[in-house]
C-alpha atoms as a PDB file:
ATOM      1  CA  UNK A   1     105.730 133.562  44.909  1.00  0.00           C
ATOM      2  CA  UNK A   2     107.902 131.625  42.798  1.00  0.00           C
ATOM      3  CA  UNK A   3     111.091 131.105  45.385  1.00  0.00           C
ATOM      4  CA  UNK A   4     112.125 132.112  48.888  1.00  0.00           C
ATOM      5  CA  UNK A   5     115.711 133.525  50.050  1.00  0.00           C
ATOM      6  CA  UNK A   6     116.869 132.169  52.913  1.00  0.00           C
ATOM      7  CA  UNK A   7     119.683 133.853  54.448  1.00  0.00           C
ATOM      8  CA  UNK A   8     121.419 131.800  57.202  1.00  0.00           C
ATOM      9  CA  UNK A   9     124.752 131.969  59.559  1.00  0.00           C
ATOM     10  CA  UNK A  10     127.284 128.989  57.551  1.00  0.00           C
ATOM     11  CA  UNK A  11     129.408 129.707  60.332  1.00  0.00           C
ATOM     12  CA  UNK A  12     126.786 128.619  63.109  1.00  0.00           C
ATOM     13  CA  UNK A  13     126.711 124.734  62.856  1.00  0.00           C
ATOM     14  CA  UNK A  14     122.561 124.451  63.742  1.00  0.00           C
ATOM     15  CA  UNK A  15     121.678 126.658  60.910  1.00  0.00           C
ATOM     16  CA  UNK A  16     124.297 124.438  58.665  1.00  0.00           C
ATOM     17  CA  UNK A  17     122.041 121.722  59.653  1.00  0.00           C
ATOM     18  CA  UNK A  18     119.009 123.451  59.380  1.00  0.00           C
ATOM     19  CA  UNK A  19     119.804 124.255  55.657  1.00  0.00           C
ATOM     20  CA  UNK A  20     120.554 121.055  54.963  1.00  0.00           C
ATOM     21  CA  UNK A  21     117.607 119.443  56.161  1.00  0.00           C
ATOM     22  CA  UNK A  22     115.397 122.011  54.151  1.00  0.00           C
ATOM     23  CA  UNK A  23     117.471 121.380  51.020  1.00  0.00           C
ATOM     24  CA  UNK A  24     116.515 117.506  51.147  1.00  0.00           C
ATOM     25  CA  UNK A  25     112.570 118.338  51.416  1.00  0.00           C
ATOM     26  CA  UNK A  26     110.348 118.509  48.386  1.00  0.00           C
ATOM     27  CA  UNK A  27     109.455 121.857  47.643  1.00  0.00           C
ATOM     28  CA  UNK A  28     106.526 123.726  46.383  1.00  0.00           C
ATOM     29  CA  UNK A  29     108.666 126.892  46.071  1.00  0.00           C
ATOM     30  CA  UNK A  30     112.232 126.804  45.587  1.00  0.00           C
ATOM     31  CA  UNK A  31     114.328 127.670  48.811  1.00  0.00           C
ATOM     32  CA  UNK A  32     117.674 129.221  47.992  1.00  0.00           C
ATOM     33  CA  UNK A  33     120.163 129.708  50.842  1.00  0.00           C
ATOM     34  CA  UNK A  34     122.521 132.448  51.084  1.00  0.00           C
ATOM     35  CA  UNK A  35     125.139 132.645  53.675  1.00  0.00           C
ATOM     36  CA  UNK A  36     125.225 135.875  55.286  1.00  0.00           C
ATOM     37  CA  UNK A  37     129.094 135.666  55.338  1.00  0.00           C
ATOM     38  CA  UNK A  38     128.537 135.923  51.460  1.00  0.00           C
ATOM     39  CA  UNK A  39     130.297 139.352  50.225  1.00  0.00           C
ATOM     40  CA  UNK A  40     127.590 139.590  47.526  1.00  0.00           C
ATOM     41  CA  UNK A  41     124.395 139.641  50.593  1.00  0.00           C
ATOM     42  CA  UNK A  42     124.739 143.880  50.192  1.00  0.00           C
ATOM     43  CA  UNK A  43     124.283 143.583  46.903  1.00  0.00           C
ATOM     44  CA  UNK A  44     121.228 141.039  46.423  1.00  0.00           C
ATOM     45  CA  UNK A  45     119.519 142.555  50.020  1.00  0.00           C
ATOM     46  CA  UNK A  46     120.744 146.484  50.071  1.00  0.00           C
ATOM     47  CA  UNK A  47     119.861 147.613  53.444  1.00  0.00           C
ATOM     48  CA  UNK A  48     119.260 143.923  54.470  1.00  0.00           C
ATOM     49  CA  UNK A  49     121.921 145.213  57.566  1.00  0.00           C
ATOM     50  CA  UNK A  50     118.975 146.952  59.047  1.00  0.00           C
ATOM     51  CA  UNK A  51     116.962 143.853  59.835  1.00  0.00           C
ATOM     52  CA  UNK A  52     119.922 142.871  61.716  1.00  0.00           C
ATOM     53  CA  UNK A  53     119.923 139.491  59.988  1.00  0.00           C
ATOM     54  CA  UNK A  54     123.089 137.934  62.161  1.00  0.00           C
ATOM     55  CA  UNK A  55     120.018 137.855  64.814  1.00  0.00           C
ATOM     56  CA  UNK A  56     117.307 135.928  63.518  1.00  0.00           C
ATOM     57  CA  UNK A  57     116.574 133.769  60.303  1.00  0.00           C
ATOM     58  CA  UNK A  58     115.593 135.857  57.915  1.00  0.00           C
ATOM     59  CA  UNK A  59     113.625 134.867  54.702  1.00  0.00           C
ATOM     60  CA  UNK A  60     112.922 136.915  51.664  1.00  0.00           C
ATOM     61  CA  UNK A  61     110.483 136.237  48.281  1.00  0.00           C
ATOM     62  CA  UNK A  62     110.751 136.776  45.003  1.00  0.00           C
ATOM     63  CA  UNK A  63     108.582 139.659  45.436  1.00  0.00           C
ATOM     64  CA  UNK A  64     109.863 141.376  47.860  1.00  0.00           C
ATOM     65  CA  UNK A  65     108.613 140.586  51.379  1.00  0.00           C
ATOM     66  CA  UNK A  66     110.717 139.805  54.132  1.00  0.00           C
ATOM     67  CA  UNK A  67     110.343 137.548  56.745  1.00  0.00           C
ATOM     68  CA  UNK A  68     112.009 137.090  59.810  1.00  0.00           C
ATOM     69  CA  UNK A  69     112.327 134.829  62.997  1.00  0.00           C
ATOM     70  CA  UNK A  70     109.030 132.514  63.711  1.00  0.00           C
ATOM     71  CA  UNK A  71     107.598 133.961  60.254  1.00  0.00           C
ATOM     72  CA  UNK A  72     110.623 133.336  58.267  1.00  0.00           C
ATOM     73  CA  UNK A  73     110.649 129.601  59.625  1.00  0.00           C
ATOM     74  CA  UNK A  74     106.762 129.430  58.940  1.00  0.00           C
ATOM     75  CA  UNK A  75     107.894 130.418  55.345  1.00  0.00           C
ATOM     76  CA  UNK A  76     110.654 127.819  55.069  1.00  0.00           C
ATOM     77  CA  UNK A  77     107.886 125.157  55.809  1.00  0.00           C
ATOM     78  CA  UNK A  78     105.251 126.979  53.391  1.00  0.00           C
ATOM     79  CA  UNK A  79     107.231 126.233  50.591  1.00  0.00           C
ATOM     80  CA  UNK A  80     107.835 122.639  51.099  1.00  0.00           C
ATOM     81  CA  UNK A  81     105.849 119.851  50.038  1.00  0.00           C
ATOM     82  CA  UNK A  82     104.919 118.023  52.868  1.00  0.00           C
ATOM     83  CA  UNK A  83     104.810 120.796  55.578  1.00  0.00           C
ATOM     84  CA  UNK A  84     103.008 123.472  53.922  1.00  0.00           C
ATOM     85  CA  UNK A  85      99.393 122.141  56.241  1.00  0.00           C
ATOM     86  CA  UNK A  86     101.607 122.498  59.210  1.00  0.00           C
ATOM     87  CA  UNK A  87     102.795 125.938  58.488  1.00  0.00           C
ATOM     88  CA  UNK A  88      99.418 127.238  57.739  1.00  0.00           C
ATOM     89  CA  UNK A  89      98.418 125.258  61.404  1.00  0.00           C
ATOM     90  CA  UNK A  90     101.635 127.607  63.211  1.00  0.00           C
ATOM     91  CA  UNK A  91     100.601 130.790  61.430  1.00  0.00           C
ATOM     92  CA  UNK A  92      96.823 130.795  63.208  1.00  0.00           C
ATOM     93  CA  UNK A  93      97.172 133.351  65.197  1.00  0.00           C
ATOM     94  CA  UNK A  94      96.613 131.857  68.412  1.00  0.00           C
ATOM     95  CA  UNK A  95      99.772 129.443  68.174  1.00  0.00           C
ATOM     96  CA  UNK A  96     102.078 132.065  66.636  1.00  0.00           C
ATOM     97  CA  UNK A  97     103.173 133.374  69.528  1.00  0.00           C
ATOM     98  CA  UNK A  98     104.315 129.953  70.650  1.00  0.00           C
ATOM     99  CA  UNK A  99     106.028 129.739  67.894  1.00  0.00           C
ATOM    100  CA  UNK A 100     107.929 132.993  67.912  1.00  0.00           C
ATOM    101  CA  UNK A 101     108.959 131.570  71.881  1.00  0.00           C
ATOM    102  CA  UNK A 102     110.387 128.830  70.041  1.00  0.00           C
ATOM    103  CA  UNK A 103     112.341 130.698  67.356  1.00  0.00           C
ATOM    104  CA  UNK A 104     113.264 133.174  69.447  1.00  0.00           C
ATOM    105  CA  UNK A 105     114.875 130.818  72.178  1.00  0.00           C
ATOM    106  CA  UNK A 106     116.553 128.464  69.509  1.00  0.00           C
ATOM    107  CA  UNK A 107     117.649 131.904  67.893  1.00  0.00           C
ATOM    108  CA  UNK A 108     119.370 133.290  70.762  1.00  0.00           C
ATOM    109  CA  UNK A 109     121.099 129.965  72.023  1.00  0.00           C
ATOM    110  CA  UNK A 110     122.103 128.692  68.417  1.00  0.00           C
ATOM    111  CA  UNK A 111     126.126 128.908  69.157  1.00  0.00           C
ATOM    112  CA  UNK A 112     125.393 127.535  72.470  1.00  0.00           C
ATOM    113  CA  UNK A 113     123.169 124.705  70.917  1.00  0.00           C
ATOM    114  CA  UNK A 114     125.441 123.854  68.379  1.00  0.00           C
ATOM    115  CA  UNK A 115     128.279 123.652  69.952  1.00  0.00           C
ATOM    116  CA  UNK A 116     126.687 120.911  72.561  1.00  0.00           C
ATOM    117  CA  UNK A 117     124.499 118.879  70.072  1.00  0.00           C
ATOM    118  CA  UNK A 118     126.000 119.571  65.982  1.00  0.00           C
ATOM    119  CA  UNK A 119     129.795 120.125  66.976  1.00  0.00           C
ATOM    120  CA  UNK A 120     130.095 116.802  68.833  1.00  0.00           C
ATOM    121  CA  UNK A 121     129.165 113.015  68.292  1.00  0.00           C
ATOM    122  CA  UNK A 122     126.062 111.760  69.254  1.00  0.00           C
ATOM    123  CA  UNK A 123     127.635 109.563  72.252  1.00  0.00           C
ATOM    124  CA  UNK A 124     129.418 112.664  73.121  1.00  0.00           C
ATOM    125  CA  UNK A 125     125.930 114.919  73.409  1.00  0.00           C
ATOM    126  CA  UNK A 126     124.160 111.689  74.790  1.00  0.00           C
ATOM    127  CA  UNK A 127     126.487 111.034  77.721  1.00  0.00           C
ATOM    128  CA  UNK A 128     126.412 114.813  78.396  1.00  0.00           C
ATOM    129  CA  UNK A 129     122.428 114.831  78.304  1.00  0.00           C
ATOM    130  CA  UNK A 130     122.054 111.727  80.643  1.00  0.00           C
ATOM    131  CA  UNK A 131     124.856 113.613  83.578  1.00  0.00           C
ATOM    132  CA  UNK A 132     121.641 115.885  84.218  1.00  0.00           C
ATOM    133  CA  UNK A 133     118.790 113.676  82.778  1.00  0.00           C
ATOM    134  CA  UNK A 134     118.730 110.551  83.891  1.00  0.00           C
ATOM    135  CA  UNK A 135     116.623 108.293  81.632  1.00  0.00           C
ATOM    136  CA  UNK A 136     114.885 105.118  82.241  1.00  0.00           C
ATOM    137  CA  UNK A 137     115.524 102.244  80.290  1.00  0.00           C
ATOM    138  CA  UNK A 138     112.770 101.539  77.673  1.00  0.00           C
ATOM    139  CA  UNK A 139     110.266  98.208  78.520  1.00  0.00           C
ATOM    140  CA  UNK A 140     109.944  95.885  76.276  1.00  0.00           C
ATOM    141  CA  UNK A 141     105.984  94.142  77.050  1.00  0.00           C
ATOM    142  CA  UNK A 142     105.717  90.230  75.666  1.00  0.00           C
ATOM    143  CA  UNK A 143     102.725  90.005  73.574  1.00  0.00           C
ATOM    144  CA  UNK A 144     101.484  86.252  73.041  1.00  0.00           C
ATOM    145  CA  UNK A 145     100.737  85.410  69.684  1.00  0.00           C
ATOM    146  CA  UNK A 146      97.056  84.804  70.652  1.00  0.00           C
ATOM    147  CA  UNK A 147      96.736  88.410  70.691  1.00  0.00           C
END
């Protein structure tokens, strides 16, 4: 495989932020990002409707295969540099399911998610957080220069 299509929701600020993080990564194989909003998606993908991409990250190689939610993010971190031995790890088939949980839950709450942590300021989100989470202020231990 000599590049991966990743086709991704511009208009859904987690996956904006998502792309950009995987653009600034070292890559083994070339990621390219397509918007889905792009009107030239029916053209490059036909049928690509079908797999109801609007749903679920959906990744597709050079050669043809398509990959979508947990597998699709397994691909994006395949093809980079330094999380191609961590892919591998989530593809074993005993933690792939736990993976698709995890794609599958950010999937379906990615408007909701960004809205509350990508669409607001950090002391925004972190005041919001700590309402229901209350957090414990972190202890600092001296340590005596004799060790």
């Amino acid at each position: 495989m000599k590049c991966l299509y990743v086709l991704f929701d511009a208009e859904c600020a987690m996956c904006v932020r998502c792309r950009e993080w995987l653009s600034r990564q070292p890559a083994f194989v070339p990621l390219h990002f397509i918007p889905l909003q792009s009107p030239d998606l029916p053209r490059f993908f036909p049928g690509i409707d079908v797999l109801k991409p609007n749903e679920q990250l959906l990744v597709v190689g050079d050669n043809g295969a398509v990959y979508r939610g947990a597998c699709a993010w397994i691909m994006c971190l395949w093809g980079l540099q330094e999380y191609r031995e961590h892919a591998l790890r989530l593809a074993e088939p005993v933690l792939l399911p736990f993976a698709r949980i995890v794609c599958e839950l950010l999937s379906r709450n990615r408007f909701f998610l960004s809205r509350r942590f990508f669409e607001q300021n950090a002391h925004d989100v972190a005041r919001r957080l700590t309402a229901h989470i209350p957090l414990e202020q972190p202890k600092c231990l001296a340590v005596s220069a004799a060790g």
